[in-house]
N, C-alpha and C. Protein backbone atom coordinates (compact mmCIF):
# COMPACT_ATOMS: atom_id res chain seq x y z
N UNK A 1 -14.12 -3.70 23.35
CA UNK A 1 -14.03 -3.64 24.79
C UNK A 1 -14.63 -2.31 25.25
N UNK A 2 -15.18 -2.43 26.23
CA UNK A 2 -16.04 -1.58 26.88
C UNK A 2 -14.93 0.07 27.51
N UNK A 3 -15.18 1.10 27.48
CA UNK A 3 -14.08 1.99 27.85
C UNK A 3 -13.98 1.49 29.50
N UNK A 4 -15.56 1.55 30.23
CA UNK A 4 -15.08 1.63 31.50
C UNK A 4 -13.75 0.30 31.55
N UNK A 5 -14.06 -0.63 31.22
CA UNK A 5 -12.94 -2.30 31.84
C UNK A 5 -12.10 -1.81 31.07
N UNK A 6 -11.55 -1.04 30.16
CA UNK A 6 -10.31 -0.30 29.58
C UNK A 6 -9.73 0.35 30.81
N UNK A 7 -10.60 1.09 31.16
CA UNK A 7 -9.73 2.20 32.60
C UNK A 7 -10.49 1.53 33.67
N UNK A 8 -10.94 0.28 33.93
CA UNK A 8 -10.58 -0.21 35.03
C UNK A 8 -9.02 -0.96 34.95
N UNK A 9 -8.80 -1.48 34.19
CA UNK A 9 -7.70 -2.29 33.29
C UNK A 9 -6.15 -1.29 34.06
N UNK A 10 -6.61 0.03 33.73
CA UNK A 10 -5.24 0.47 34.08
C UNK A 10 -5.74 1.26 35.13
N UNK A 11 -6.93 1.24 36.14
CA UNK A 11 -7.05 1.44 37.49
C UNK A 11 -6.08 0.23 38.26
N UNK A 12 -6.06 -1.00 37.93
CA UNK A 12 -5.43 -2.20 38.82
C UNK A 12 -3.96 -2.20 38.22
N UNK A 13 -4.05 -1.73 36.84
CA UNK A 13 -2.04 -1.92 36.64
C UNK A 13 -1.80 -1.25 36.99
N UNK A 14 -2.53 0.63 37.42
CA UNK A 14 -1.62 1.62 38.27
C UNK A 14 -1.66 1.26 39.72
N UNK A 15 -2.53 0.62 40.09
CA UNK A 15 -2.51 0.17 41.94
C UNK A 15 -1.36 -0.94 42.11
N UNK A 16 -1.34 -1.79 41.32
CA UNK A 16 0.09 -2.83 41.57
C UNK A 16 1.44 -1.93 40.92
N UNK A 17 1.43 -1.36 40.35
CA UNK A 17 2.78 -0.87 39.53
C UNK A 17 2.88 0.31 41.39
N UNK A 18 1.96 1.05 41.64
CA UNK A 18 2.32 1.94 43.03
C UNK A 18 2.61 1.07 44.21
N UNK A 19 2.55 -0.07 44.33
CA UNK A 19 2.71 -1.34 45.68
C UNK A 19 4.43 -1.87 45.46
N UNK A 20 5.24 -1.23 46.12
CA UNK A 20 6.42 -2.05 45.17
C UNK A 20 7.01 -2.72 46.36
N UNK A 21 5.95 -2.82 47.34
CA UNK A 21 7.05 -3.84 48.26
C UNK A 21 6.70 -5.28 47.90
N UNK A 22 5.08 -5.14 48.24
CA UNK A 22 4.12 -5.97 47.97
C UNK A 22 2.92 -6.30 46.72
N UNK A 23 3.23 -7.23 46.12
CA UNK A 23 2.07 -7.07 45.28
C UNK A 23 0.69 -7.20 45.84
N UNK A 24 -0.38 -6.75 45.48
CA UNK A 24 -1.81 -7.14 46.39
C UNK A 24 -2.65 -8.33 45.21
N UNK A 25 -2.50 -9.20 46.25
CA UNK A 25 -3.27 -10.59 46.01
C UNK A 25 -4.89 -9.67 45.18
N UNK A 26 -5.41 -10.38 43.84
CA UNK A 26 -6.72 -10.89 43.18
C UNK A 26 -7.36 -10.31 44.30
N UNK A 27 -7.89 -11.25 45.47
CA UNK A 27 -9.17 -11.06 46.44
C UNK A 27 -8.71 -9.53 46.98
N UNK A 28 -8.01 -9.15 47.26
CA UNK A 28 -7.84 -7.82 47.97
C UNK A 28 -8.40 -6.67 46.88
N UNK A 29 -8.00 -6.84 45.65
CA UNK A 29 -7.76 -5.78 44.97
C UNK A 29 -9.50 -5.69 44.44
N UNK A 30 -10.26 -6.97 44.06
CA UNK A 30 -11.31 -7.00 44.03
C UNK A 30 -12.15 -6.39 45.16
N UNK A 31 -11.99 -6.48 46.28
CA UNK A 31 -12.71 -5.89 47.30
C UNK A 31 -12.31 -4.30 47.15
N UNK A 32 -11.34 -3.85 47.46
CA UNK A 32 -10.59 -2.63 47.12
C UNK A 32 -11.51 -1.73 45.53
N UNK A 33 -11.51 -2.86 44.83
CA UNK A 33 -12.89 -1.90 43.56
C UNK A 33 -14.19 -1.98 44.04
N UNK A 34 -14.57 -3.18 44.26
CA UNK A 34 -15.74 -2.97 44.97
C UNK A 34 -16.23 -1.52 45.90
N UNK A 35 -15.55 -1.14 46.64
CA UNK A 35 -15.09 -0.03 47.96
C UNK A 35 -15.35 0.80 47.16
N UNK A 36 -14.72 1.33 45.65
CA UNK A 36 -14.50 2.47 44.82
C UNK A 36 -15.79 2.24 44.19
N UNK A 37 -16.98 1.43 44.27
CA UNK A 37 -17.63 1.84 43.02
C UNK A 37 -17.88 1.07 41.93
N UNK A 38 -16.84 0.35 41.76
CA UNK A 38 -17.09 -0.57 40.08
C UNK A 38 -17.99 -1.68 40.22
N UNK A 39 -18.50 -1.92 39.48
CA UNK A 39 -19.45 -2.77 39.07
C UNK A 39 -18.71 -4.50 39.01
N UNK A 40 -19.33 -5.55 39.73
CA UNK A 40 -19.12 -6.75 39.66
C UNK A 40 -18.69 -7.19 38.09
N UNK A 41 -19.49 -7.21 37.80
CA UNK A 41 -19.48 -7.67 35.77
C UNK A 41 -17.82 -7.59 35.42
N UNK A 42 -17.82 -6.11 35.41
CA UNK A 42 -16.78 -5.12 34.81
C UNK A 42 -15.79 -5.59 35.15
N UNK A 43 -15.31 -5.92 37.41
CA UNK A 43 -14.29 -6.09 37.30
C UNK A 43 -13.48 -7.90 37.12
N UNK A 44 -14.82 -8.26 36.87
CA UNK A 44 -14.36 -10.23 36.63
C UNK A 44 -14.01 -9.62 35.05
N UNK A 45 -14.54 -8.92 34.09
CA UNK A 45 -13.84 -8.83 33.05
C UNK A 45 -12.29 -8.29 32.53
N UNK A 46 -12.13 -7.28 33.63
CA UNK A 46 -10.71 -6.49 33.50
C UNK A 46 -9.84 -7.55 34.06
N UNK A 47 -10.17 -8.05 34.95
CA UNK A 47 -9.28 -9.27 36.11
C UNK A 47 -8.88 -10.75 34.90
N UNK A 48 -9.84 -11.03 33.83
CA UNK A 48 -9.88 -12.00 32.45
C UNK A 48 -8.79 -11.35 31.81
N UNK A 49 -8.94 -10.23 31.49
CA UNK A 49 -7.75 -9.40 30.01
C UNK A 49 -6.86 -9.35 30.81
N UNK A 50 -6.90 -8.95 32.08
CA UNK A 50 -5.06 -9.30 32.48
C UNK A 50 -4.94 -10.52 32.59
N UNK A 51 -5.23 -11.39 33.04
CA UNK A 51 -5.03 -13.00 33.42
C UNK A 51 -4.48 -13.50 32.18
N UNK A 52 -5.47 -12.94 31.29
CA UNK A 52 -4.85 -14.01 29.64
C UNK A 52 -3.78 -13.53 29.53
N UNK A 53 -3.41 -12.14 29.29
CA UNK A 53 -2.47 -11.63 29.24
C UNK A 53 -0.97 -11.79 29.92
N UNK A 54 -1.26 -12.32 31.23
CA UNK A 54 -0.20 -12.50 32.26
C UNK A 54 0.26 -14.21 31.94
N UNK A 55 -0.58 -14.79 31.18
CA UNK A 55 -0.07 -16.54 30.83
C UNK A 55 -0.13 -16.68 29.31
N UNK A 56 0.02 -15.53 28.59
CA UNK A 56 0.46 -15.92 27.34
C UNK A 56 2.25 -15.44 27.58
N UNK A 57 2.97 -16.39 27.07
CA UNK A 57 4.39 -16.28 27.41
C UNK A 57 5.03 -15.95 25.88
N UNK A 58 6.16 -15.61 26.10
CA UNK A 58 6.68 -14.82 24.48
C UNK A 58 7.27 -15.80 23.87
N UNK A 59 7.17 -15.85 22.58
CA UNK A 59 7.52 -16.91 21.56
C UNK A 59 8.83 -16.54 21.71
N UNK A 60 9.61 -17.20 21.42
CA UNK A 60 11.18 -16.93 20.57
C UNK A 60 11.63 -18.08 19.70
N UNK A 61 11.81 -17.50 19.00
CA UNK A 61 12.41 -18.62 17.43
C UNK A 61 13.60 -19.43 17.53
N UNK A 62 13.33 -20.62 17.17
CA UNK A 62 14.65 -21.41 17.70
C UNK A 62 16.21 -21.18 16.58
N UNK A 63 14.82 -21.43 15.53
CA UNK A 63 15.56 -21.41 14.27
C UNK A 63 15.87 -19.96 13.57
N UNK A 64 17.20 -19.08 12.98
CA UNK A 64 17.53 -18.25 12.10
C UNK A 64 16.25 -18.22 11.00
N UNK A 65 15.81 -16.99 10.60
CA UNK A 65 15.04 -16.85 9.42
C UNK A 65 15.57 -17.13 8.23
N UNK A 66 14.98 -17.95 6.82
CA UNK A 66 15.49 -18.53 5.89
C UNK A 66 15.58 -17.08 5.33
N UNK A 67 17.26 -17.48 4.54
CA UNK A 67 17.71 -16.21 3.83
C UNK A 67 17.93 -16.58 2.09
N UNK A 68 17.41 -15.51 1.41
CA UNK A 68 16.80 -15.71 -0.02
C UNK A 68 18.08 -16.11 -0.53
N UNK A 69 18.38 -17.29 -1.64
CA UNK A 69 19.22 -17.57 -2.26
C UNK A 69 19.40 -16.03 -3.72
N UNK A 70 20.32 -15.52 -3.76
CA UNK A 70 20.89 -14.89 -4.83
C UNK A 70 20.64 -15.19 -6.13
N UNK A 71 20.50 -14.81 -7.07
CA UNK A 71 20.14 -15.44 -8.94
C UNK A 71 21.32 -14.72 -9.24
N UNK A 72 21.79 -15.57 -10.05
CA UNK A 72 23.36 -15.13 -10.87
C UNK A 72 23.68 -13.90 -11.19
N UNK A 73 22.44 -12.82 -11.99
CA UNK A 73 22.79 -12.07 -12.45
C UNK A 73 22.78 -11.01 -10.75
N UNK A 74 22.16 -11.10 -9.76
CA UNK A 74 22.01 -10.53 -8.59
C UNK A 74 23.25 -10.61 -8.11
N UNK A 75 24.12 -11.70 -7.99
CA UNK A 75 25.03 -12.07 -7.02
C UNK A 75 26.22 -11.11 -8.09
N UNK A 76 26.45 -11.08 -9.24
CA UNK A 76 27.32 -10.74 -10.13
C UNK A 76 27.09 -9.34 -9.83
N UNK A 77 26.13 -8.44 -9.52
CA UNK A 77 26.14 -6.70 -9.46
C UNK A 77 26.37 -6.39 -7.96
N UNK A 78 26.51 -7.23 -7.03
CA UNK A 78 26.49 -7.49 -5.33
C UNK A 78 28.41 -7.65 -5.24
N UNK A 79 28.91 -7.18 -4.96
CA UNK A 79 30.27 -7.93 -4.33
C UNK A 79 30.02 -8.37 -3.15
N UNK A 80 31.27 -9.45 -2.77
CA UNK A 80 30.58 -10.30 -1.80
C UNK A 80 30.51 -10.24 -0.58
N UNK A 81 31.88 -8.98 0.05
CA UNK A 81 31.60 -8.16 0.99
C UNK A 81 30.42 -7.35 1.32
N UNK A 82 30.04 -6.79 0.43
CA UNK A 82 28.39 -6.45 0.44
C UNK A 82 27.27 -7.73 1.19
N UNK A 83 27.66 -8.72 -0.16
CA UNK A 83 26.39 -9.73 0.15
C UNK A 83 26.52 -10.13 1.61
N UNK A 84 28.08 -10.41 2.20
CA UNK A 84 27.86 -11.03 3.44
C UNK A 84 27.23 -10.09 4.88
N UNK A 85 27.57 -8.69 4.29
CA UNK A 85 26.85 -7.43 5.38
C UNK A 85 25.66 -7.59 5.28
N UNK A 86 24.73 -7.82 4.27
CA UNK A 86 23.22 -7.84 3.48
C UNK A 86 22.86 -9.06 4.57
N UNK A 87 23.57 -10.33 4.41
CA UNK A 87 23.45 -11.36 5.04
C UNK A 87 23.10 -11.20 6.76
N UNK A 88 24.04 -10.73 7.12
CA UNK A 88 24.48 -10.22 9.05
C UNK A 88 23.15 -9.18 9.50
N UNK A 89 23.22 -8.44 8.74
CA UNK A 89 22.18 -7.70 9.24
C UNK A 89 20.42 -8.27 8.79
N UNK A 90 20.69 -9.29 7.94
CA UNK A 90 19.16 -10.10 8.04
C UNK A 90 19.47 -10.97 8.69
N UNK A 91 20.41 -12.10 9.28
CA UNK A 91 20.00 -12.48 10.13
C UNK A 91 19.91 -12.30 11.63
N UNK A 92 20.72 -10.97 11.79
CA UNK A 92 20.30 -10.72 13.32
C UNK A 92 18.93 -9.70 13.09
N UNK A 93 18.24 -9.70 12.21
CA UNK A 93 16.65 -8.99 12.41
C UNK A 93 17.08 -7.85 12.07
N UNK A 94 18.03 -7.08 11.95
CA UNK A 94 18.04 -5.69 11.67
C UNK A 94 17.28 -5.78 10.02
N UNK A 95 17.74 -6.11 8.98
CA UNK A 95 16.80 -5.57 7.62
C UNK A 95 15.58 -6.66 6.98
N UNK A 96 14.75 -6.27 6.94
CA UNK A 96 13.89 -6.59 6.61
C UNK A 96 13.76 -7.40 5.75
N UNK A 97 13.09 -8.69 4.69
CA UNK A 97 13.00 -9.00 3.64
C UNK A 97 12.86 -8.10 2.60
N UNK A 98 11.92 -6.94 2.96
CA UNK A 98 10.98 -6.29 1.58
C UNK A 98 12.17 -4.89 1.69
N UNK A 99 13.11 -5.01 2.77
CA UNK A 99 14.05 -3.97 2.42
C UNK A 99 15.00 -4.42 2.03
N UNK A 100 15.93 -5.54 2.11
CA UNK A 100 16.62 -5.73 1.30
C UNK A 100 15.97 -6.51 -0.62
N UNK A 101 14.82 -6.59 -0.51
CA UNK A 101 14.83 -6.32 -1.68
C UNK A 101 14.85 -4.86 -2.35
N UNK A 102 14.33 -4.11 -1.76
CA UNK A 102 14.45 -2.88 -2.56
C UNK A 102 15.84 -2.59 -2.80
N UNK A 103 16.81 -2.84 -1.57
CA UNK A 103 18.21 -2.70 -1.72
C UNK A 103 18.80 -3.47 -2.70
N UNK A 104 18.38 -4.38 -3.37
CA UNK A 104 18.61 -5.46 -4.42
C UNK A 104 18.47 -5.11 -5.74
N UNK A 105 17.16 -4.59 -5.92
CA UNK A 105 16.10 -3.29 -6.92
C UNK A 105 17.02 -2.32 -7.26
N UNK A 106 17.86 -1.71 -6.44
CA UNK A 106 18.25 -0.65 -6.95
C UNK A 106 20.17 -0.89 -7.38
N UNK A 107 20.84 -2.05 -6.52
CA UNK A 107 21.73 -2.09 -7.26
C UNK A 107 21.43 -3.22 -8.48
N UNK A 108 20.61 -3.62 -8.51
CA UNK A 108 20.62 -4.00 -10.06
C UNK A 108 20.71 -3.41 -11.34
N UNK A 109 19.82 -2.04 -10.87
CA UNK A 109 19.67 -1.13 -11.57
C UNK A 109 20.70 -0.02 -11.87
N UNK A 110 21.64 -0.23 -10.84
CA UNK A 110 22.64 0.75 -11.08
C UNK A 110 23.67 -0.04 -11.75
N UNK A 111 24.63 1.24 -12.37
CA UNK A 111 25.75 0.83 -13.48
C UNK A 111 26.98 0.14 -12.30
N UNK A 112 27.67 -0.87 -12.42
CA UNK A 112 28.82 -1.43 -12.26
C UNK A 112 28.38 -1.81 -10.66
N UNK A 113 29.37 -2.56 -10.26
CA UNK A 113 29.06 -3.80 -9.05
C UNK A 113 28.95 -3.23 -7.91
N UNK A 114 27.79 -3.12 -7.38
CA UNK A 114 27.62 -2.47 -5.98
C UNK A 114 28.36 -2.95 -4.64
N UNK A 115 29.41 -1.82 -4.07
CA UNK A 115 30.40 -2.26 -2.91
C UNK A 115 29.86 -1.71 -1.80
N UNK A 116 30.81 -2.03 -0.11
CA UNK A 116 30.55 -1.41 0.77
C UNK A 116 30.00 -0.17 0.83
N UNK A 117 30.72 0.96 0.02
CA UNK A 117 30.15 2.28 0.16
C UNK A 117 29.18 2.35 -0.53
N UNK A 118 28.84 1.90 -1.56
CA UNK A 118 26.72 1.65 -2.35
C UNK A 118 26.35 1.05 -1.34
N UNK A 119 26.53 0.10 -0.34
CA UNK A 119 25.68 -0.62 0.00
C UNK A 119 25.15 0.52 1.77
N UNK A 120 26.31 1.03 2.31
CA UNK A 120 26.31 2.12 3.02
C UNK A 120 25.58 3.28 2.82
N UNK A 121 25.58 4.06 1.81
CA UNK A 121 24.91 5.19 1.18
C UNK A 121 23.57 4.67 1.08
N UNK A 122 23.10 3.01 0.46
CA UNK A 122 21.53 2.84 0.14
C UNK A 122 20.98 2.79 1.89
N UNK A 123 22.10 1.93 3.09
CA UNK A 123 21.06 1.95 3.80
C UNK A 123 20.99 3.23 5.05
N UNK A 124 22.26 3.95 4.26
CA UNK A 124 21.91 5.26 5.25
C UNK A 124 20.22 6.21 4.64
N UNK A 125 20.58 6.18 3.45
CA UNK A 125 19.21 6.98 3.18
C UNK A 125 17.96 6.50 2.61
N UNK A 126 18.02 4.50 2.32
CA UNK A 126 16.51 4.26 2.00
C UNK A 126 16.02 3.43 3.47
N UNK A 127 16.73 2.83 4.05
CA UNK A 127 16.58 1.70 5.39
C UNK A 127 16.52 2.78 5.98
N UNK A 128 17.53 3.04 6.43
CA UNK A 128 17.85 3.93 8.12
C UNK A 128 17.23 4.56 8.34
N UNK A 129 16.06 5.73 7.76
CA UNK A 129 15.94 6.34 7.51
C UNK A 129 14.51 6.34 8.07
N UNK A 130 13.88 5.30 8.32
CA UNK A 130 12.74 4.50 8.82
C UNK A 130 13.12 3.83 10.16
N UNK A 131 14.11 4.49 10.97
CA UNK A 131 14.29 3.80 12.25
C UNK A 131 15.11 4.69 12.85
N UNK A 132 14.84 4.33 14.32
CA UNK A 132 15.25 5.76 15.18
C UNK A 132 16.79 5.85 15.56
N UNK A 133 17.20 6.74 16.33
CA UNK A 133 18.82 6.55 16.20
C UNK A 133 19.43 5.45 16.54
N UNK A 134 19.26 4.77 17.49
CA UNK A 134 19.48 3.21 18.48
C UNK A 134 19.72 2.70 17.21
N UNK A 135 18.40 2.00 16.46
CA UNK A 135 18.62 1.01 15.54
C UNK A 135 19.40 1.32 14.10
N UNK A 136 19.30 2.91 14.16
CA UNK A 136 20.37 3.26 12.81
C UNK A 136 22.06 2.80 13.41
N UNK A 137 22.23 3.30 14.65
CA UNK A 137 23.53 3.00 15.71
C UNK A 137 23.90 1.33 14.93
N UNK A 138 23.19 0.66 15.87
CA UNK A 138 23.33 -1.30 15.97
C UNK A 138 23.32 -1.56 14.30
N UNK A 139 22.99 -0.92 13.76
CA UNK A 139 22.54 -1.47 12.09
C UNK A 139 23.95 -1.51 11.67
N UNK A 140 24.65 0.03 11.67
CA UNK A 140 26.06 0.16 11.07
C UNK A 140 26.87 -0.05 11.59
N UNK A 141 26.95 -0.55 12.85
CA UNK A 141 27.93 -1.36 14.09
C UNK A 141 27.87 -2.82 13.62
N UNK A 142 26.50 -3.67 13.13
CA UNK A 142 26.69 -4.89 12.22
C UNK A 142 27.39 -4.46 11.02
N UNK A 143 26.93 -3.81 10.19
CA UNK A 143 27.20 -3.36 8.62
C UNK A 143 28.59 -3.60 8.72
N UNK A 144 29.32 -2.66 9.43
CA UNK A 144 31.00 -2.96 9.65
C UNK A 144 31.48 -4.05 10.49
N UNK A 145 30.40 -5.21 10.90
CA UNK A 145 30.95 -6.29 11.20
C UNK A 145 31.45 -6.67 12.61
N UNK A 146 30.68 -5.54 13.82
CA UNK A 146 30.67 -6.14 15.05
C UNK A 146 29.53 -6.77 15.24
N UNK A 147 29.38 -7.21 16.50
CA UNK A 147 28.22 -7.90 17.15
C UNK A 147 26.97 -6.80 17.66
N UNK A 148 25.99 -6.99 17.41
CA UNK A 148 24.64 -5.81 17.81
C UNK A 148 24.96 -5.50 19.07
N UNK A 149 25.08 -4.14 19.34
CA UNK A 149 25.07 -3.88 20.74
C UNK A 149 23.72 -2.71 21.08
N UNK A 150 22.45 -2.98 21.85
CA UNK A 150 20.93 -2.61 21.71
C UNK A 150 21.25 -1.80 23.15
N UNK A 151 21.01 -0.33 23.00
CA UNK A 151 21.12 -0.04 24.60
C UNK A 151 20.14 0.32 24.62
C-alpha cells in the first residue's frame, strides 16, 4: 500500500473519530479531500480499505477448543487438581497449547507428582511471564478456580 492512502486512511479515521455528534456521510468527506488536495485515485482507494474493513464482522467460535487427551504415564505425574486447573485455564483461552505442553515437559521430568504449588510456581515463572499484569491477574483468579474477570 501506497504511504500517501496509508495517511490518507488515518486523515478520514481522524476527521470521523473528531465529529462526535455527527458522523459525516462518504459524499461529504470525499468532497472535503478533494478541497485539501488529494488526488481522486488515492481517495476511492483509502474509502475501499475502510469499507472492507468496516463489513468484515468478527468471527467467534461456537464451539470450546478440543483439549488434548492425557497418556497414562502424563496423567500419573499430574494430580488431578492440577489437571483440572491445566484444563480451566485452556479452555477459557488463557494457556496456550504449546504452553501447556511445555508445562507437561517439565513435570514429567520432574521427580514425584506435580501439585497445585508445581503447577503455580511453573506458571508464575515459565507462562506468566510472557503476559502483562491483567492477564497474569485473570490467569491465577482461574488457576484458583473463579470465573475470568478481564478489566
Amino acid at each position: 500500500m501506497k504511504v500517501s492512502i496509508a495517511k490518507l486512511v488515518d486523515v478520514i479515521l481522524a476527521h470521523v473519530a473528531a465529529s462526535r455528534d455527527k458522523i459525516p456521510s462518504e459524499k461529504s468527506m470525499r468532497t472535503l479531500l478533494r478541497r485539501q488536495g488529494y488526488n481522486k485515485c488515492d481517495i476511492d482507494s483509502a474509502f475501499e480499505i475502510i469499507n472492507t474493513h468496516l463489513v468484515q464482522k468478527p468471527t467467534y467460535y461456537m464451539q470450546s477448543p478440543a483439549v488434548r487427551q492425557l497418556a497414562f504415564y502424563e496423567s500419573n505425574k499430574i494430580s488431578l487438581e492440577a489437571q483440572h486447573a491445566m484444563t480451566r485455564l485452556e479452555l477459557m483461552g488463557l494457556l496456550e497449547p504449546f504452553e501447556r505442553e511445555i508445562l507437561l515437559e517439565r513435570f514429567i521430568h520432574s521427580e514425584g507428582q506435580a501439585d497445585m504449588e508445581s503447577l503455580d510456581f511453573a506458571l508464575s515463572y515459565m507462562v506468566g511471564t510472557a503476559r502483562n499484569a491483567e492477564a497474569q491477574q485473570t490467569m491465577m483468579s482461574v488457576f484458583e478456580g473463579y470465573s475470568p474477570t478481564l478489566h
